[in-house]
Protein backbone atom coordinates (compact mmCIF):
# COMPACT_ATOMS: atom_id res chain seq x y z
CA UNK A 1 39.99 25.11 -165.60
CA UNK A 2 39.76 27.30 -162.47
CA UNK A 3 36.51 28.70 -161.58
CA UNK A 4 37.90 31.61 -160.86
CA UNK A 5 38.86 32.06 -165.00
CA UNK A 6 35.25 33.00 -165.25
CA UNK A 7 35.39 36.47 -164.06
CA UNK A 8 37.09 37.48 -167.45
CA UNK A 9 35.21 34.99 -169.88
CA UNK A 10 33.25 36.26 -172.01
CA UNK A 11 31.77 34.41 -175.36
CA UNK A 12 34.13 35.12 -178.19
CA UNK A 13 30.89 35.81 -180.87
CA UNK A 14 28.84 37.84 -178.79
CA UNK A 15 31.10 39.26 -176.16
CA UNK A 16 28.47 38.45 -173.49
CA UNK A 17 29.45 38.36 -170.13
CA UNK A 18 29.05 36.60 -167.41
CA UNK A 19 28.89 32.46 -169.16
CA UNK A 20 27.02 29.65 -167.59
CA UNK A 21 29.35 26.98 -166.18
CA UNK A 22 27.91 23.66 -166.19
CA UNK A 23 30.03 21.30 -164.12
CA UNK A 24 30.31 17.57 -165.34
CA UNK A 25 33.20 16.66 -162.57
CA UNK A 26 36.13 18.33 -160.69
CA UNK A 27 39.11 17.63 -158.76
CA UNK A 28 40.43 18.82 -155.54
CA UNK A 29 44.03 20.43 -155.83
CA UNK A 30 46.53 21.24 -152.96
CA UNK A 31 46.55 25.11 -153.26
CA UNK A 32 46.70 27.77 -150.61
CA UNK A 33 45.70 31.28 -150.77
CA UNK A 34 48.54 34.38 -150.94
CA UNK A 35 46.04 37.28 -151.60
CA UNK A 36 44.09 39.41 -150.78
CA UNK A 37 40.36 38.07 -151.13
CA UNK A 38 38.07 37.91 -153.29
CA UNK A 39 40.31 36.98 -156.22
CA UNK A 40 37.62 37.35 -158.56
CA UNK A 41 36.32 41.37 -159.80
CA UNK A 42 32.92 40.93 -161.38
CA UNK A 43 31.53 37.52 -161.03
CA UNK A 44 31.72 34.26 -158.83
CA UNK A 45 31.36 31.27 -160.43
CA UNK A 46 32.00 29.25 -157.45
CA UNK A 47 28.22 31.26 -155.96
CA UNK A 48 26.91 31.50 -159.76
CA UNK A 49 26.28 35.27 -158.92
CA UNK A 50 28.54 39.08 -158.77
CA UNK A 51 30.93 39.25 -156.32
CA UNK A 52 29.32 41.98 -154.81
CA UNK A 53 26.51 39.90 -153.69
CA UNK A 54 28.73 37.41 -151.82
CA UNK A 55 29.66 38.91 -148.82
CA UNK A 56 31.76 36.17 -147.54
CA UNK A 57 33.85 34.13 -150.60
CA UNK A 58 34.75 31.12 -150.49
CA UNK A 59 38.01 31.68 -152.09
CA UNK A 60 39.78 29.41 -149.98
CA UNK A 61 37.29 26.24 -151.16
CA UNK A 62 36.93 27.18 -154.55
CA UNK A 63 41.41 27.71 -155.59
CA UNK A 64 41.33 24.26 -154.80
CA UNK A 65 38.85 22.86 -157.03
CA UNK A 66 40.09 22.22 -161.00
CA UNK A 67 37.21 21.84 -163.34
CA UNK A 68 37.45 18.76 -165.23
CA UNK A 69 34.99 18.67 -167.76
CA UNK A 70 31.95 20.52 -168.49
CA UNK A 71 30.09 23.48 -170.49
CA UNK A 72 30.42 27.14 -171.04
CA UNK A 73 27.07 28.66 -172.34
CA UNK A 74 26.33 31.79 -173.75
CA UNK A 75 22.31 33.18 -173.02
CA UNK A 76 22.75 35.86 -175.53
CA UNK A 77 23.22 33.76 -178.57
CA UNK A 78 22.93 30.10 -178.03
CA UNK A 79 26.59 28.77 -178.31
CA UNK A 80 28.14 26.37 -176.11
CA UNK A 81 31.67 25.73 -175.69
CA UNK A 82 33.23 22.57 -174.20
CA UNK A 83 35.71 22.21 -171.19
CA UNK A 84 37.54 18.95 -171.53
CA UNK A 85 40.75 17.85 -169.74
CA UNK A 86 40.72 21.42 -167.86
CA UNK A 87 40.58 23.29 -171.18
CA UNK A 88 37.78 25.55 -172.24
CA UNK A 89 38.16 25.20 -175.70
CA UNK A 90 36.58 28.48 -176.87
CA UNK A 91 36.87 28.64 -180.62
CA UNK A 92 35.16 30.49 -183.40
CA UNK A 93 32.06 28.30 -185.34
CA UNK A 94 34.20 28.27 -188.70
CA UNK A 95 37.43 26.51 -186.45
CA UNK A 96 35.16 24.08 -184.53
CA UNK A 97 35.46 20.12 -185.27
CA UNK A 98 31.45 19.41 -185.87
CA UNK A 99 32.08 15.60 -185.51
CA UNK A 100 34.14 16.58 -182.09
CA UNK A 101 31.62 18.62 -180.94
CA UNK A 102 28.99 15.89 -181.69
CA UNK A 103 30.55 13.16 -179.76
CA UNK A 104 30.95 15.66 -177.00
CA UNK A 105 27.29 16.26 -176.72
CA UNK A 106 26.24 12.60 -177.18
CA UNK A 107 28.67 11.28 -174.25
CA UNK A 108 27.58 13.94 -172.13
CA UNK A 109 24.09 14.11 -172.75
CA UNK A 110 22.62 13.45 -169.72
CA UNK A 111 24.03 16.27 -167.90
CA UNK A 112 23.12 18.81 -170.51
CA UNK A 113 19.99 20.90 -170.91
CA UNK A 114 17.61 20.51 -174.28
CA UNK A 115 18.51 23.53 -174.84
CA UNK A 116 22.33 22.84 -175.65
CA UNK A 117 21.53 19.53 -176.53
CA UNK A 118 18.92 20.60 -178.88
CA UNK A 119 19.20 23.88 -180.14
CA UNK A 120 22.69 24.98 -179.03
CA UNK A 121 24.71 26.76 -181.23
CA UNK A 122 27.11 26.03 -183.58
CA UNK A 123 25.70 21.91 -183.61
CA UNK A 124 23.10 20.03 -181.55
CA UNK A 125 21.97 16.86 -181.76
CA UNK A 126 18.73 17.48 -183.83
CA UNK A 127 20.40 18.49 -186.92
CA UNK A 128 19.20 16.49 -189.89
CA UNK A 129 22.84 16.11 -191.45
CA UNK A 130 24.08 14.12 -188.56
């Protein structure tokens, strides 16, 4: 996933905008820049802040980084959404895998907050029925 997909995210329940990104790993791609800077409208994820607050983007650094795996979370109302093999896989609660979602959170508990971990919406890890 590119960082720069994060300007036009918003959760799918809510519609809140701008997500929190939490990065679990990256790559570095070969890409070069053809545009006019910044690429994104609203909101650098690359900065964690609005564009117009960065007065000097690092567009150049941040086309060439490919989010590997890591979490999309929504402030307003407690979902999380998980980015695995490049793909933010944003779905609705009643289309989500619960034992998918599970293992997700359990191998990648250590760089998650309690508050996905524990009370994150649709499943955490202190239900009773696990």
């Amino acid at each position: 996933m590119k960082y720069r997909l994060m300007d036009i995210l918003a959760c799918p329940i809510c519609k809140d905008f701008p997500l929190d990104l939490i990065v679990f790993s990256e790559r570095e791609v070969n890409r070069t820049i053809d545009q006019k800077k910044p690429f994104c409208e609203l909101y650098c994820a690359y900065k964690k802040t609005d564009v117009k607050n960065v007065p000097n983007p690092p567009c150049e650094e941040c086309i060439r980084k490919e989010i590997v795996e890591g979490v999309l979370y929504c402030k307003k109302c407690g979902r999380w959404y998980p980015i695995s093999d490049e793909i933010p896989r944003m779905l609705p609660d009643k289309l989500r895998n619960r034992n998918e979602d599970l293992e997700f959170l359990r191998k990648n508990k250590e760089h998650l907050p309690d508050y996905i971990t524990n009370k994150g919406l649709p499943f955490n890890l202190t239900e009773k029925t696990n």
